[in-house]
N, C-alpha and C. Protein backbone atom coordinates (compact mmCIF):
# COMPACT_ATOMS: atom_id res chain seq x y z
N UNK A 1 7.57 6.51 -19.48
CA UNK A 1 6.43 7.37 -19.49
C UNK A 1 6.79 8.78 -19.03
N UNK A 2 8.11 8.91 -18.08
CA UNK A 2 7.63 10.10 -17.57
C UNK A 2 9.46 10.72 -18.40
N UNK A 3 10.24 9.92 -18.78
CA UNK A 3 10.75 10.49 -19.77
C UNK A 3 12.34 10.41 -19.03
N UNK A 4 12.30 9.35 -18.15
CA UNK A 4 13.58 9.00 -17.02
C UNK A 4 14.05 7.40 -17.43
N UNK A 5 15.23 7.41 -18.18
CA UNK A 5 15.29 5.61 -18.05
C UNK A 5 15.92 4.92 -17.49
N UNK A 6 15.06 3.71 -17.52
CA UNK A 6 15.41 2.68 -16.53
C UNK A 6 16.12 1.40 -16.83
N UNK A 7 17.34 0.99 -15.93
CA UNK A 7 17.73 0.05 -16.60
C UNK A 7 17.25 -1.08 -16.29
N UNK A 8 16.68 -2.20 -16.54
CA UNK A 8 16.16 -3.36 -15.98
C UNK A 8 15.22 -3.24 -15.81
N UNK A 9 14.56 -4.39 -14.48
CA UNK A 9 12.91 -4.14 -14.62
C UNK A 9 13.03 -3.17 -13.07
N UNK A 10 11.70 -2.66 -13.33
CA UNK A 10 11.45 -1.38 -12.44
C UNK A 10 10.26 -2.04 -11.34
N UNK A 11 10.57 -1.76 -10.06
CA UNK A 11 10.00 -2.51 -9.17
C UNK A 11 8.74 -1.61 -8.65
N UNK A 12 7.73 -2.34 -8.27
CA UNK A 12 6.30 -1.65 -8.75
C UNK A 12 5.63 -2.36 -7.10
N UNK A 13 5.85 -1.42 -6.09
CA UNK A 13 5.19 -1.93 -4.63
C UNK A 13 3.60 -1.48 -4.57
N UNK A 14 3.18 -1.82 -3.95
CA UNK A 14 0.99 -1.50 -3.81
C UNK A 14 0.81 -2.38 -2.41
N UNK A 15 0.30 -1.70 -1.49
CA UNK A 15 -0.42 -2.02 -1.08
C UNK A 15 -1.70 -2.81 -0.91
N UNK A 16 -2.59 -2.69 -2.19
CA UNK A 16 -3.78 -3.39 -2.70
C UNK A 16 -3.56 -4.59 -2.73
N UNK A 17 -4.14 -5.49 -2.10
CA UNK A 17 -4.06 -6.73 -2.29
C UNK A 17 -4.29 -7.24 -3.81
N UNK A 18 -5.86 -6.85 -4.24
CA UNK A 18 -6.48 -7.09 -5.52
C UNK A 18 -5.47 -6.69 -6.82
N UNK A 19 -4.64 -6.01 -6.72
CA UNK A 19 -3.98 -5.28 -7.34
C UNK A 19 -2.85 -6.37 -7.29
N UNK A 20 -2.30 -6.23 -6.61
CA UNK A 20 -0.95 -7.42 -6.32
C UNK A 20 -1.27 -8.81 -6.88
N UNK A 21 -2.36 -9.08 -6.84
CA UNK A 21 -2.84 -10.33 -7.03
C UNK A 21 -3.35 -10.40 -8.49
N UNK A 22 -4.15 -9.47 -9.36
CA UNK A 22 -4.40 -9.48 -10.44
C UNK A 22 -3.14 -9.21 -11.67
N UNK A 23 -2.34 -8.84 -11.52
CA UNK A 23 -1.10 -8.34 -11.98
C UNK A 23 -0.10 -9.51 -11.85
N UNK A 24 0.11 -9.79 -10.82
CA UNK A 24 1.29 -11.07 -10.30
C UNK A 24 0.70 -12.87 -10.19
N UNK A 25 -0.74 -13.08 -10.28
CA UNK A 25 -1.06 -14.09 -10.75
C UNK A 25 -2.07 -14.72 -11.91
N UNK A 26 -1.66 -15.26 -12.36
CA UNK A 26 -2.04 -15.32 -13.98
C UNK A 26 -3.45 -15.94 -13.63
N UNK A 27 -4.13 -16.65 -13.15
CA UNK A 27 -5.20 -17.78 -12.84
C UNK A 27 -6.41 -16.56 -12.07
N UNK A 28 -5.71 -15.30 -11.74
CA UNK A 28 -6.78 -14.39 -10.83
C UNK A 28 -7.72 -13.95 -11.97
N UNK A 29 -9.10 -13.37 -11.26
CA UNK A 29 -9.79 -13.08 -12.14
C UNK A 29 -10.48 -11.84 -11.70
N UNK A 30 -10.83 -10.56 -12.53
CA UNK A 30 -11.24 -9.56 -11.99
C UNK A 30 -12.77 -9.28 -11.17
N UNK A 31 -12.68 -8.70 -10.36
CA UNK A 31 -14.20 -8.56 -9.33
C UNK A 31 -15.09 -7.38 -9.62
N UNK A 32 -14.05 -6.29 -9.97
CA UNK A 32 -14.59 -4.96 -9.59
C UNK A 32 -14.12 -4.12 -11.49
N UNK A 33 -15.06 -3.75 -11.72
CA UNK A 33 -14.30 -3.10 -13.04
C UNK A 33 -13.58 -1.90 -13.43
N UNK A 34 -13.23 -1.44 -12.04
CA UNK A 34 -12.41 -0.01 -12.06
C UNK A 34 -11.20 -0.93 -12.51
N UNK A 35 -11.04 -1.94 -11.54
CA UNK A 35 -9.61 -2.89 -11.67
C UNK A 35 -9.09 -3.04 -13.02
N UNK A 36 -10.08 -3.02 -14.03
CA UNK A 36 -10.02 -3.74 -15.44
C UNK A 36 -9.81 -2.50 -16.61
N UNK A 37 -9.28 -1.33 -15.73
CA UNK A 37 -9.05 -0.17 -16.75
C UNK A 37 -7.72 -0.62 -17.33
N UNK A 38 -7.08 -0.46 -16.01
CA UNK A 38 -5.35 -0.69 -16.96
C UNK A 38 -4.87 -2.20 -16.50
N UNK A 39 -5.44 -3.04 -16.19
CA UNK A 39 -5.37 -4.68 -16.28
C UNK A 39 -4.58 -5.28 -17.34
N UNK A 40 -4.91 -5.06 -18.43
CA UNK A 40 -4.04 -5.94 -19.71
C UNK A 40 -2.84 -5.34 -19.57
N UNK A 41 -2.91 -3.56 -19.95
CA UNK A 41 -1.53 -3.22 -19.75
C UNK A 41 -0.11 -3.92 -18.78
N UNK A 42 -0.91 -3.61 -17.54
CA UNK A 42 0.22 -4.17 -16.11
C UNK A 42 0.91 -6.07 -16.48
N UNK A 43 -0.21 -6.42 -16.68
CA UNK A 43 -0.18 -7.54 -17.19
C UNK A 43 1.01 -8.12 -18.46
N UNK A 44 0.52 -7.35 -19.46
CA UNK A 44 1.79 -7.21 -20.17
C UNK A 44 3.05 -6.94 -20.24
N UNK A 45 2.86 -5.48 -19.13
CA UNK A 45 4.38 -5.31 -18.65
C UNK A 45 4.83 -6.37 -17.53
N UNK A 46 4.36 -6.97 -16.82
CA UNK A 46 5.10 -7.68 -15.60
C UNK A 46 5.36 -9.23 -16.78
N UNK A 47 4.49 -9.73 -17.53
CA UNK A 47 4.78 -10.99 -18.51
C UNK A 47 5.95 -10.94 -19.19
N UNK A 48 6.68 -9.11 -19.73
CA UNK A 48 7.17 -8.75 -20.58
C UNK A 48 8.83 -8.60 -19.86
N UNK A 49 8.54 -8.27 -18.03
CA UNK A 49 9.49 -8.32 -17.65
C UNK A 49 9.87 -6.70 -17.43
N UNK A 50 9.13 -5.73 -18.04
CA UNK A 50 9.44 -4.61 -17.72
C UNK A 50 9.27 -4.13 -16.47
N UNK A 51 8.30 -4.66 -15.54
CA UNK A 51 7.72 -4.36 -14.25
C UNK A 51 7.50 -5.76 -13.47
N UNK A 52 8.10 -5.20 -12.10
CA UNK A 52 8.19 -6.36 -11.23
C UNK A 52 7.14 -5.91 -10.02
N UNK A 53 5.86 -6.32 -9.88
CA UNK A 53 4.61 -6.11 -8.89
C UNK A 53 5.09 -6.88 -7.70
N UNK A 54 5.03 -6.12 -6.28
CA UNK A 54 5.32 -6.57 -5.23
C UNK A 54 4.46 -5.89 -4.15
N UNK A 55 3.88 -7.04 -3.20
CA UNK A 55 3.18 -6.14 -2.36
C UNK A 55 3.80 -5.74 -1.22
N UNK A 56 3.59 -4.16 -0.73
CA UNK A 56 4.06 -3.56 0.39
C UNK A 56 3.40 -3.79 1.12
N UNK A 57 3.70 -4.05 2.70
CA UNK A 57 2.66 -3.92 4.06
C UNK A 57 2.67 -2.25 4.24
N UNK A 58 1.27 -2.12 5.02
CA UNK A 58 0.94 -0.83 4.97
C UNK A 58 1.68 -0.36 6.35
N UNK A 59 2.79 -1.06 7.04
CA UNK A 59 3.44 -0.72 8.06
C UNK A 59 4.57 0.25 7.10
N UNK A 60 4.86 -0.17 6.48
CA UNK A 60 6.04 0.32 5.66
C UNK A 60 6.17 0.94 4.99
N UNK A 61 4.59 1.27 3.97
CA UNK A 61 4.50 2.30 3.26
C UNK A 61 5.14 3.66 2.68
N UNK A 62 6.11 3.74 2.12
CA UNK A 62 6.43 4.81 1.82
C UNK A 62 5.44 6.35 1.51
N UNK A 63 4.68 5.71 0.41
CA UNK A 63 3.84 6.24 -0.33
C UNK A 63 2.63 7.12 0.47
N UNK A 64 2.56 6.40 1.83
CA UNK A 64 1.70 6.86 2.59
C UNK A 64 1.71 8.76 2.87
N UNK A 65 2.93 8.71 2.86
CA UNK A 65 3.24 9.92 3.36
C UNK A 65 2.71 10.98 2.34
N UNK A 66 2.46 10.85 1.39
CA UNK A 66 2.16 11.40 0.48
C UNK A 66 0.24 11.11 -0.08
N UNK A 67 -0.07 10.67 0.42
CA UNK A 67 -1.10 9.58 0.38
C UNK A 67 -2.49 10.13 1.65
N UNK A 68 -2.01 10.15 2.49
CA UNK A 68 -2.44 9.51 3.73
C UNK A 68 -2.56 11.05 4.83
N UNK A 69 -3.12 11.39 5.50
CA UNK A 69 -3.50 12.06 6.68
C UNK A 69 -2.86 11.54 7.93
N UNK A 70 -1.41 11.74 8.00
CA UNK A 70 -0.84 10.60 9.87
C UNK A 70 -0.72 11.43 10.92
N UNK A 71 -0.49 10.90 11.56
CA UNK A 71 0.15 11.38 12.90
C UNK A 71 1.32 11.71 12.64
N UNK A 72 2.09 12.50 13.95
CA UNK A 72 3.34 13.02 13.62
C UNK A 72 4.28 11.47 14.25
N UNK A 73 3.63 11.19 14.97
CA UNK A 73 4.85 9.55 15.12
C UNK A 73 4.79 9.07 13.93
N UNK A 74 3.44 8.64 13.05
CA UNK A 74 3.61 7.64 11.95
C UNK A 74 4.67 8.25 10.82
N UNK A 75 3.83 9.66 10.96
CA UNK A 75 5.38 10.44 9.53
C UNK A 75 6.44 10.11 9.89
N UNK A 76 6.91 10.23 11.28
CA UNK A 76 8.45 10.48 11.69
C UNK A 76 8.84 9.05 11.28
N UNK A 77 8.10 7.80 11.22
CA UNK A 77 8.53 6.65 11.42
C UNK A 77 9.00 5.98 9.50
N UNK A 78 7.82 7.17 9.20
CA UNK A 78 8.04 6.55 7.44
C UNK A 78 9.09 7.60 7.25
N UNK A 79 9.76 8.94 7.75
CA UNK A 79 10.40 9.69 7.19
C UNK A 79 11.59 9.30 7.18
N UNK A 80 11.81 8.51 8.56
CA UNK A 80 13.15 7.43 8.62
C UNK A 80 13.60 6.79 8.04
N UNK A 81 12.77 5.99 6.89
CA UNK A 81 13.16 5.39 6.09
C UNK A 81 13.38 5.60 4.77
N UNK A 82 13.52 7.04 4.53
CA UNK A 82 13.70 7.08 3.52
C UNK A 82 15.54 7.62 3.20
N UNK A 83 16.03 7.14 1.59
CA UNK A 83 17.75 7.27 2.09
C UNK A 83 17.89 8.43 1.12
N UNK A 84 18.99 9.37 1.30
CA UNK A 84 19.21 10.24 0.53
C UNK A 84 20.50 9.85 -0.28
């Protein structure tokens, strides 16, 4: 999509439970219908093998940082983890 390729399947972290769960188990069923915009898509790609859905704890969050309003401990703690 954004015009960078990838070799293998591309690993796809969320926080969202509902999200993790609608995507990564086949038997789930949708609640909310924002969920059900790009549903088939994700679906297809993780069946297809292109995308591997995994849920992140929000301790760990990368994404947060970018995301999120923290404190200067919580940044410092996600900034640590990131590798150059």
């Amino acid at each position: 999509m954004f015009g960078v390729p990838i070799d293998g399947v591309a690993n796809v972290y969320c926080d969202n439970e509902a999200v993790y769960k609608n995507t990564s188990i086949p038997e789930s069923v949708l609640k909310k219908k924002h969920h059900s915009i790009a549903y088939h898509r994700c679906r297809e790609a993780v069946a297809a093998k292109i995308i591997r859905v995994a849920k992140q704890g929000t301790e760990e969050n990368l994404a947060d940082l970018f995301t999120k309003v923290l404190t200067s401990a919580r940044r410092s703690f996600l900034l640590e983890r990131f590798t150059y």
